[in-house]
C-alpha atoms as a PDB file:
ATOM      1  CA  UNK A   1     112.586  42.409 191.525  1.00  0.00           C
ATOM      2  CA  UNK A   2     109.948  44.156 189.531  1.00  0.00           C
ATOM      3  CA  UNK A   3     110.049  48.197 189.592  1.00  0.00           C
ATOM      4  CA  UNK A   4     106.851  49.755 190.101  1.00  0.00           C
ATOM      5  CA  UNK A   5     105.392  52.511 187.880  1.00  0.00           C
ATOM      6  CA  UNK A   6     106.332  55.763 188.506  1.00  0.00           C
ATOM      7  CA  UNK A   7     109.522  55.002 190.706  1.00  0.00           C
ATOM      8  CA  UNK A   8     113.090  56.213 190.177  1.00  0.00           C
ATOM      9  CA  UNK A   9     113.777  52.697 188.851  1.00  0.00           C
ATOM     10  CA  UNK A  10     110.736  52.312 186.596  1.00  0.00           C
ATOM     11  CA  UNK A  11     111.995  56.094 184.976  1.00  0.00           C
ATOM     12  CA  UNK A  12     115.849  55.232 184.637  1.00  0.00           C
ATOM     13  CA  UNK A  13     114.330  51.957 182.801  1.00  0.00           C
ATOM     14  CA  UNK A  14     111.869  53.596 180.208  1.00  0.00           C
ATOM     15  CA  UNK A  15     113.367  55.075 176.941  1.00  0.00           C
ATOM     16  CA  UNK A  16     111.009  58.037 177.047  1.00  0.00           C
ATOM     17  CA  UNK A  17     113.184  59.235 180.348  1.00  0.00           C
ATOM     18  CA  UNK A  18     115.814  59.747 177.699  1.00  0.00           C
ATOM     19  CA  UNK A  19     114.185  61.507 174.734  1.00  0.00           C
ATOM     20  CA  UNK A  20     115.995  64.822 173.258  1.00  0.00           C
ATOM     21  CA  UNK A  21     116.916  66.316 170.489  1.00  0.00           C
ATOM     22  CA  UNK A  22     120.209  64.509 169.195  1.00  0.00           C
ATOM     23  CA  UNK A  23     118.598  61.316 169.099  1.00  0.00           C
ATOM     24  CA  UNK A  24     117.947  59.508 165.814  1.00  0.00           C
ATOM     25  CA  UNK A  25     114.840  59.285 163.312  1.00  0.00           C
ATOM     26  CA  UNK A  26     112.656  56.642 165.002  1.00  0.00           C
ATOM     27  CA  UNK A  27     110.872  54.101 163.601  1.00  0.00           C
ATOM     28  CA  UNK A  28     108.357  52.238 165.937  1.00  0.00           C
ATOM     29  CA  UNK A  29     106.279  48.896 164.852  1.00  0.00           C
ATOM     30  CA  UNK A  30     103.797  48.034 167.437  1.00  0.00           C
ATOM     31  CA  UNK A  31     100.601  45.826 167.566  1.00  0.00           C
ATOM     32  CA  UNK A  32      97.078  47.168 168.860  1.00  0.00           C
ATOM     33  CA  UNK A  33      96.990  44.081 171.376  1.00  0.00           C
ATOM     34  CA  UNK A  34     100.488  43.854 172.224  1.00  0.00           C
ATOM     35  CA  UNK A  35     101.761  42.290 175.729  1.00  0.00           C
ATOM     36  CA  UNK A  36     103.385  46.134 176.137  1.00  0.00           C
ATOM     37  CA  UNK A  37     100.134  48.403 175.923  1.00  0.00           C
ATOM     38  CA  UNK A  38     100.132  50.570 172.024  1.00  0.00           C
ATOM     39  CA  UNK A  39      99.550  53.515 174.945  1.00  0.00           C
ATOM     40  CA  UNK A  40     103.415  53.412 175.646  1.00  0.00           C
ATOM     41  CA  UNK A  41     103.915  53.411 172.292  1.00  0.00           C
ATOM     42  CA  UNK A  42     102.302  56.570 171.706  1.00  0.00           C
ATOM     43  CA  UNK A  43     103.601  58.040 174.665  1.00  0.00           C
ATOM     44  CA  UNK A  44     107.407  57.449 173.095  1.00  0.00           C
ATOM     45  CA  UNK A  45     106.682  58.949 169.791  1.00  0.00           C
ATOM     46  CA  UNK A  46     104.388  62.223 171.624  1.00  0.00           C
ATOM     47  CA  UNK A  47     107.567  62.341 173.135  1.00  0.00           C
ATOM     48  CA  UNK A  48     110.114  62.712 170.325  1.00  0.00           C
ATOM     49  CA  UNK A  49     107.490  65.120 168.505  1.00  0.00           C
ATOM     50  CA  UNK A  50     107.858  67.125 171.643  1.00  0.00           C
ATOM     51  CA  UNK A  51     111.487  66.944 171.096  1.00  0.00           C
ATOM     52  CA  UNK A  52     111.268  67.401 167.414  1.00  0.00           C
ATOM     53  CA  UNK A  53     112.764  63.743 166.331  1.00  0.00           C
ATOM     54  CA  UNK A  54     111.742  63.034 163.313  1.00  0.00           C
ATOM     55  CA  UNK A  55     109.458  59.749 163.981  1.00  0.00           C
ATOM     56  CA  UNK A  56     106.393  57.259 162.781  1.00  0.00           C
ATOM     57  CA  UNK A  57     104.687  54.786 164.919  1.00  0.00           C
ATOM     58  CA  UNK A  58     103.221  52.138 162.341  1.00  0.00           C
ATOM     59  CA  UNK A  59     100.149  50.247 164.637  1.00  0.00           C
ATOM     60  CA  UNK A  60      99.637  46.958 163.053  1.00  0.00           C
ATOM     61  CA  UNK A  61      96.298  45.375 163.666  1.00  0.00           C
ATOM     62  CA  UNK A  62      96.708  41.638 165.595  1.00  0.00           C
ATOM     63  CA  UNK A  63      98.808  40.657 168.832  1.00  0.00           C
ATOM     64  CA  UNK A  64     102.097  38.909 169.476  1.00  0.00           C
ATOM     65  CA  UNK A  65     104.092  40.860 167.580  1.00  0.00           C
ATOM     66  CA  UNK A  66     101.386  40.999 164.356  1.00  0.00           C
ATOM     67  CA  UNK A  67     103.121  38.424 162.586  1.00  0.00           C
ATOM     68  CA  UNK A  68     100.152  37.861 160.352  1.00  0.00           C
ATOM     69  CA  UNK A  69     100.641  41.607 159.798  1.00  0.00           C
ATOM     70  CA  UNK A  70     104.486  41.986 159.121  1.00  0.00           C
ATOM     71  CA  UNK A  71     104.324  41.884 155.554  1.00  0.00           C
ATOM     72  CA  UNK A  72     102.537  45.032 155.701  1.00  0.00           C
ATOM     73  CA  UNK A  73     105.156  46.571 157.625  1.00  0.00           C
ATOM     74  CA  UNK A  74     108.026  46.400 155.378  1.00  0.00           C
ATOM     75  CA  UNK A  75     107.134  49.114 152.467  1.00  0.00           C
ATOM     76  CA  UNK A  76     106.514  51.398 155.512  1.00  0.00           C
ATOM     77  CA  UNK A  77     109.933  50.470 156.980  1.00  0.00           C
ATOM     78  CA  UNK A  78     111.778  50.799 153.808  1.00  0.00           C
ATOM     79  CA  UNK A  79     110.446  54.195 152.831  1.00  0.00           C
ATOM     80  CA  UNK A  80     111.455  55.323 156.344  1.00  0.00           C
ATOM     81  CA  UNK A  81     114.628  54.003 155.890  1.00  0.00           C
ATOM     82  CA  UNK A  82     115.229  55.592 152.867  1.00  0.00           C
ATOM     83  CA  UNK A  83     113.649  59.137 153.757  1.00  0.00           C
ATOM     84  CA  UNK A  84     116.234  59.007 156.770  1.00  0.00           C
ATOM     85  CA  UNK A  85     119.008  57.530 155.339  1.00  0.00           C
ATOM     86  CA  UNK A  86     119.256  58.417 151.474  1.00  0.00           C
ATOM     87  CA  UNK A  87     120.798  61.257 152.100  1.00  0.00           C
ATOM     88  CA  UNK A  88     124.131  59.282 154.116  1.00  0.00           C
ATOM     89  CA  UNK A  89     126.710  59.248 150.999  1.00  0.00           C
ATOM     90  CA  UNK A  90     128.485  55.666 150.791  1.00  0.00           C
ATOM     91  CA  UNK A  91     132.337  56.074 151.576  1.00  0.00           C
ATOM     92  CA  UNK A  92     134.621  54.260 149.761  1.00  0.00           C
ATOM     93  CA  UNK A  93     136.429  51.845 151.604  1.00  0.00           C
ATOM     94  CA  UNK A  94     139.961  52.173 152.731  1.00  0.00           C
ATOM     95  CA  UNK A  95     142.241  49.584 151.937  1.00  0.00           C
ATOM     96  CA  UNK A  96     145.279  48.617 153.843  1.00  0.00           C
END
C-alpha cells in the first residue's frame, strides 16, 4: 500500500518531518535525473538551513545514482567529512 502525498503516512515517512536542531552535519549526494526528484533533495537541505544543521547537497550531473559521476563526489565527501569530524579527538582504547 502506497501512501499518498501529503497524508499522515506520507509525513511520518519523509525525513524532512523530522528535521531540528540536534541532528547531525548532513551530507546529501543526489543526481539531477534521479528516480527521487533533486526537488526533495533541496527541500531536505532548505530544511536543515532552516534549522541551522550544518549541511551540503552535492547535485551530480547524470541519473541512476551518477555512477559515471561518483568519482567526482569523493573530494567533496572527504572534505565534509573532515570539516565535521576533525575536530572528534580519537580515544584510546580500553583494554580488558
Amino acid at each position: 500500500m502506497q501512501a499518498e502525498p501529503g497524508s499522515p503516512r506520507y509525513a511520518a515517512a519523509s525525513p524532512i518531518t523530522y528535521v531540528d536542531r540536534t541532528d547531525p552535519p548532513t551530507l546529501l549526494v543526489n543526481s539531477t535525473h534521479e528516480i527521487v526528484p533533486i526537488e526533495q533533495a533541496l527541500e531536505l537541505a532548505h530544511k536543515l538551513e532552516k534549522a541551522r544543521v550544518p549541511n551540503r547537497l552535492l547535485e551530480l550531473p547524470g541519473s541512476r545514482h551518477a555512477t559515471a559521476s561518483e568519482e567526482s563526489a569523493w573530494p567533496a565527501t572527504l572534505r565534509f567529512l573532515q570539516r565535521h569530524l576533525n575536530h572528534w579527538q580519537r580515544r584510546p582504547s580500553l583494554e580488558c
